[in-house]
Protein backbone atom coordinates (compact mmCIF):
# COMPACT_ATOMS: atom_id res chain seq x y z
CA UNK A 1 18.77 13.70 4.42
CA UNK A 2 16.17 15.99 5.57
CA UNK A 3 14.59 16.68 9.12
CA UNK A 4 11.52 15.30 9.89
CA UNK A 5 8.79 17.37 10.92
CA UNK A 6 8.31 15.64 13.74
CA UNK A 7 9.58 12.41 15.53
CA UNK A 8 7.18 9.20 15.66
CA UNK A 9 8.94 6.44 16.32
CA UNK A 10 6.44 3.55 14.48
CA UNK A 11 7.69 5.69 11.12
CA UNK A 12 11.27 5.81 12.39
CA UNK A 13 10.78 1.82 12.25
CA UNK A 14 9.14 0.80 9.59
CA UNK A 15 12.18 3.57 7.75
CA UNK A 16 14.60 1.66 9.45
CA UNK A 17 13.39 -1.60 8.67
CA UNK A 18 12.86 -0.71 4.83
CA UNK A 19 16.51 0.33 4.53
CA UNK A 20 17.76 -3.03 6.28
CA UNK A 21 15.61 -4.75 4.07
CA UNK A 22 17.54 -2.39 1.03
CA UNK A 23 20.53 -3.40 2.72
CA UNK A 24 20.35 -6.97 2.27
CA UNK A 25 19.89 -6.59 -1.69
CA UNK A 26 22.80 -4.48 -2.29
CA UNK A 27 20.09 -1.29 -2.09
CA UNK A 28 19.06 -3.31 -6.03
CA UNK A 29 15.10 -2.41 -5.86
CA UNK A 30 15.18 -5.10 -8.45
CA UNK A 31 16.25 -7.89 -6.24
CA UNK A 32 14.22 -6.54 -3.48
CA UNK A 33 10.98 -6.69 -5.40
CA UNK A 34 12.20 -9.91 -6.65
CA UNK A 35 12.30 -11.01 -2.73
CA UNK A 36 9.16 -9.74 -2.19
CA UNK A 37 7.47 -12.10 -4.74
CA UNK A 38 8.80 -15.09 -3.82
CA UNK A 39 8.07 -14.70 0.05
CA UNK A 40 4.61 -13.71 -1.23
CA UNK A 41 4.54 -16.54 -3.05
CA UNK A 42 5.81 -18.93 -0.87
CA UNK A 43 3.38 -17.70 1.49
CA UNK A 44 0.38 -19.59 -0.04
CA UNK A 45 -1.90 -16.46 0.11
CA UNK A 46 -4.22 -15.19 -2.55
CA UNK A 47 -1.73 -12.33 -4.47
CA UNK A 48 -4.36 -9.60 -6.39
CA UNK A 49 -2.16 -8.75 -9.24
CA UNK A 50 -4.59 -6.40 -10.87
CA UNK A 51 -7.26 -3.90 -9.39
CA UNK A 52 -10.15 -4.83 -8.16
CA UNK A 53 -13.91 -4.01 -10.00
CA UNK A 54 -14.83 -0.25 -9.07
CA UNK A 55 -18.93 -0.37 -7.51
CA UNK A 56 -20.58 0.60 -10.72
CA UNK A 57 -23.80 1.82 -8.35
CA UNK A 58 -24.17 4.98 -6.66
CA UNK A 59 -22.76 6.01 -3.06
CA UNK A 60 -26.13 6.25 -0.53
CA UNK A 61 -24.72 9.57 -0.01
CA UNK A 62 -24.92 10.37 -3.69
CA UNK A 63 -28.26 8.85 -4.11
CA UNK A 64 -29.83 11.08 -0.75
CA UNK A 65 -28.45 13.79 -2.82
CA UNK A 66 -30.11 12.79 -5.89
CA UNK A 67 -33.23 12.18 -3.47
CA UNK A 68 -33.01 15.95 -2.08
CA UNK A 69 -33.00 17.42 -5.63
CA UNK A 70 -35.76 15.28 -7.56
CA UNK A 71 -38.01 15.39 -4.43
């Protein structure tokens, strides 16, 4: 494995805690997704399984720009 750049430990963690997590499947991404779904789902939240609607009206930033132009 490579070097890292630099040393932050909250990355070291959440690495370390994704490759226990890998552990415990067998490192199977399969089963791990699999796990993922049913805690999700057993949590009783909302799950967004598809993206959500893209603003269909201009940025204010884009409009001031618009605004600037056009006078």
């Amino acid at each position: 494995m490579h070097e890292p750049i630099y040393d932050d430990p909250v990355v070291a963690e959440i690495h370390a805690i994704r490759k226990a997590l890998l552990d415990q499947c067998g490192s199977n991404i399969d089963e791990y997704r699999r796990r993922v779904r049913d805690h999700q789902a057993a949590s009783g939240r909302r799950i967004i399984t598809r993206p959500l609607k893209t603003r269909t009206e201009q940025s204010d930033a884009r409009e001031r720009e618009n605004v600037s132009r056009n006078g």
